[in-house]
Structure formats: C-alpha cells, structure tokens
Protein backbone atom coordinates (compact mmCIF):
# COMPACT_ATOMS: atom_id res chain seq x y z
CA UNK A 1 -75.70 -126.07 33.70
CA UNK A 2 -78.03 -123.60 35.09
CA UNK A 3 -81.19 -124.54 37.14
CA UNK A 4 -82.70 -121.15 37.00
CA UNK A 5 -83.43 -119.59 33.85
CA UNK A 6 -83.06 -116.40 35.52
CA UNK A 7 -79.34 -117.09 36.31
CA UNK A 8 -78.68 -116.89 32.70
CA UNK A 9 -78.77 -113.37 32.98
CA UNK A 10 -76.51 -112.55 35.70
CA UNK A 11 -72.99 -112.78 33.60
CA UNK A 12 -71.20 -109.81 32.42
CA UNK A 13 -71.17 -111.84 29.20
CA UNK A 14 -74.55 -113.21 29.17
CA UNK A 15 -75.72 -109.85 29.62
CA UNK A 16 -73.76 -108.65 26.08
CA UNK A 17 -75.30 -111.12 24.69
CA UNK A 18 -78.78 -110.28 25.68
CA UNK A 19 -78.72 -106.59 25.25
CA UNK A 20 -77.16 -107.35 21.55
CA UNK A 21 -80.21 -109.45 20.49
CA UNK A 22 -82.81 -107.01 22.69
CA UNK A 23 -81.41 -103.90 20.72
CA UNK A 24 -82.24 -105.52 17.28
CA UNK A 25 -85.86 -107.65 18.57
CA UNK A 26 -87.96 -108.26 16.41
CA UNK A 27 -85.03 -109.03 13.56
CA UNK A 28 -82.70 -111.93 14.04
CA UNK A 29 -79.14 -111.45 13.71
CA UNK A 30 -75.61 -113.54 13.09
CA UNK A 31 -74.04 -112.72 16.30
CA UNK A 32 -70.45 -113.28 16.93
CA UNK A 33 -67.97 -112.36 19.97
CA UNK A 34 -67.09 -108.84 18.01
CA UNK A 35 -70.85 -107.96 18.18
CA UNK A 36 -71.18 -108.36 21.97
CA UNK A 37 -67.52 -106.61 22.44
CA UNK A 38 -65.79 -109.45 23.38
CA UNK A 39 -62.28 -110.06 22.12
CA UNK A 40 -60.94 -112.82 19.94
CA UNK A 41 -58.22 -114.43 22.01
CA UNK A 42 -58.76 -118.15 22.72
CA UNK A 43 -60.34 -117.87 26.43
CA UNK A 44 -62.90 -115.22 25.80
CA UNK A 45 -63.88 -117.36 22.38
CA UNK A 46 -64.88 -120.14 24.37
CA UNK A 47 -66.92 -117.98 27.10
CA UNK A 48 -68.80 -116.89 23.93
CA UNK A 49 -69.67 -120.26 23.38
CA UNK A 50 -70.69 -120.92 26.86
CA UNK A 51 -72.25 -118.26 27.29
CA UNK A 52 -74.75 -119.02 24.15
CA UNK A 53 -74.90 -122.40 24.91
CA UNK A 54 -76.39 -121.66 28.47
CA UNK A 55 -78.91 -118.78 27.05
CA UNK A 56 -79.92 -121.35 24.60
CA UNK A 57 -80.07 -124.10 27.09
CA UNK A 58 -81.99 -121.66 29.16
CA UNK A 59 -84.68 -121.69 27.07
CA UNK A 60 -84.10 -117.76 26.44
CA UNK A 61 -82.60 -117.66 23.37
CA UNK A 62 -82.42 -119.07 19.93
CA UNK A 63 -80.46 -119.48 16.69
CA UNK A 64 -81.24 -121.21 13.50
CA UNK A 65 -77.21 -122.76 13.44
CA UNK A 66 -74.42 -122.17 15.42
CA UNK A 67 -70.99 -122.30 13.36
CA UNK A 68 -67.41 -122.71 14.53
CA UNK A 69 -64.84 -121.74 11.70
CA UNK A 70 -62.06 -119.95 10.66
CA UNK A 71 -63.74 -117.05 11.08
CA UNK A 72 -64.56 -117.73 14.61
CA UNK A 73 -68.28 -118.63 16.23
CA UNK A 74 -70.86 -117.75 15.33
CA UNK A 75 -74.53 -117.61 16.21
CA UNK A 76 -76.57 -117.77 12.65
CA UNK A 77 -79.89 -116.38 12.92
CA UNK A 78 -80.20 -115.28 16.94
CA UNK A 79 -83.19 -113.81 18.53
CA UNK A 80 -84.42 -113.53 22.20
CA UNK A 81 -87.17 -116.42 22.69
CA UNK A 82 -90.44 -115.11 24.21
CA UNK A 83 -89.50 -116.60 27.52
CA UNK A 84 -86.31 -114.34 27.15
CA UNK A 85 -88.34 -111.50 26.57
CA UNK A 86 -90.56 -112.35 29.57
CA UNK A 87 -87.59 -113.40 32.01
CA UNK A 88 -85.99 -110.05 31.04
CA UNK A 89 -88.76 -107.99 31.46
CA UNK A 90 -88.50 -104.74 33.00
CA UNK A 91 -84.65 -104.90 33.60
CA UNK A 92 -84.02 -104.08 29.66
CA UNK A 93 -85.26 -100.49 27.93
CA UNK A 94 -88.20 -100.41 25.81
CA UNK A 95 -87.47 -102.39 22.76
CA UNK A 96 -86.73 -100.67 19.84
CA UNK A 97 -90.03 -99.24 17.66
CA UNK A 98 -90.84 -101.79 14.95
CA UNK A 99 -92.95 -101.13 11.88
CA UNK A 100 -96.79 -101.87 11.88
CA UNK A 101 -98.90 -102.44 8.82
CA UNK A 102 -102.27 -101.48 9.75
CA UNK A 103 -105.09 -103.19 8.42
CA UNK A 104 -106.44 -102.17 4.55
C-alpha cells in the first residue's frame, strides 16, 4: 500500500495510466492494459491491476466498475479524481480544451 498519495505517481506504469485518463479529462473512459501500452502476457496483466488498484486506493483515481474477463481487465468508466488532478498538477500538459456552453 502506499502512504503517500504522491507515490502513486512515480511508476512507469502508474504514470501510463495517468497520462491515459489526463489526455481524455473531462470524459471518462474504459481503460484496459492495451490503452496504456502495456502488453497482455500474464505478469504485466496483473501490474495493470495493481497499478489501478493503488491509483484508486490513492484517492487519485476512479472507475464506476472494474471487470476481470475473458477479455482481460478492465477499468469501466475511469477518470482522474480532483485530488488526482491537484496531486498532478503542473507535472502533466495543459489538459485538453473542452467545450463551454456559455450562458443564453
């Protein structure tokens, strides 16, 4: 388990996972190992899991469900959390531009 939230970030893997659900903020996503570049052997499945299950235990991100099945994990409905956002701060790019509805 990690004490510091900020440890979270410092994987290789963690870090995949993060810049996967930063480059698609504010919209939630299904996010499986293919989508953070990891491969599908055995070992690597599991660090996906780990590597959610810390972020989530973190506190810095979130998903609706999180499925194991045939077609391997996955992480239904994953955003960053706004302590995420905050804890990440200025070590990520500018999120991407989202779409405003201005007042009528």
């Amino acid at each position: 388990m990690i004490d510091d939230p900020v440890q979270a970030f410092e994987s290789a893997d963690a870090r995949k996972v993060v810049d996967a659900l930063w480059s698609s903020w504010p919209i939630v996503v299904t996010l499986g190992p293919a989508e953070v570049g990891m491969d599908e052997s055995p070992d690597r499945l599991i660090d996906f899991i780990k590597t959610v299950q810390e972020l989530c235990d973190a506190g810095l991100v979130t998903f609706e469900a999180f499925v194991v099945g045939p077609g391997g994990p996955q992480a239904i409905d994953a955003a960053l959390t706004a302590r995420g956002r905050a804890l990440l701060g200025s070590r990520a790019p500018a999120p991407p531009a989202t779409i405003t509805q201005l007042a009528s």
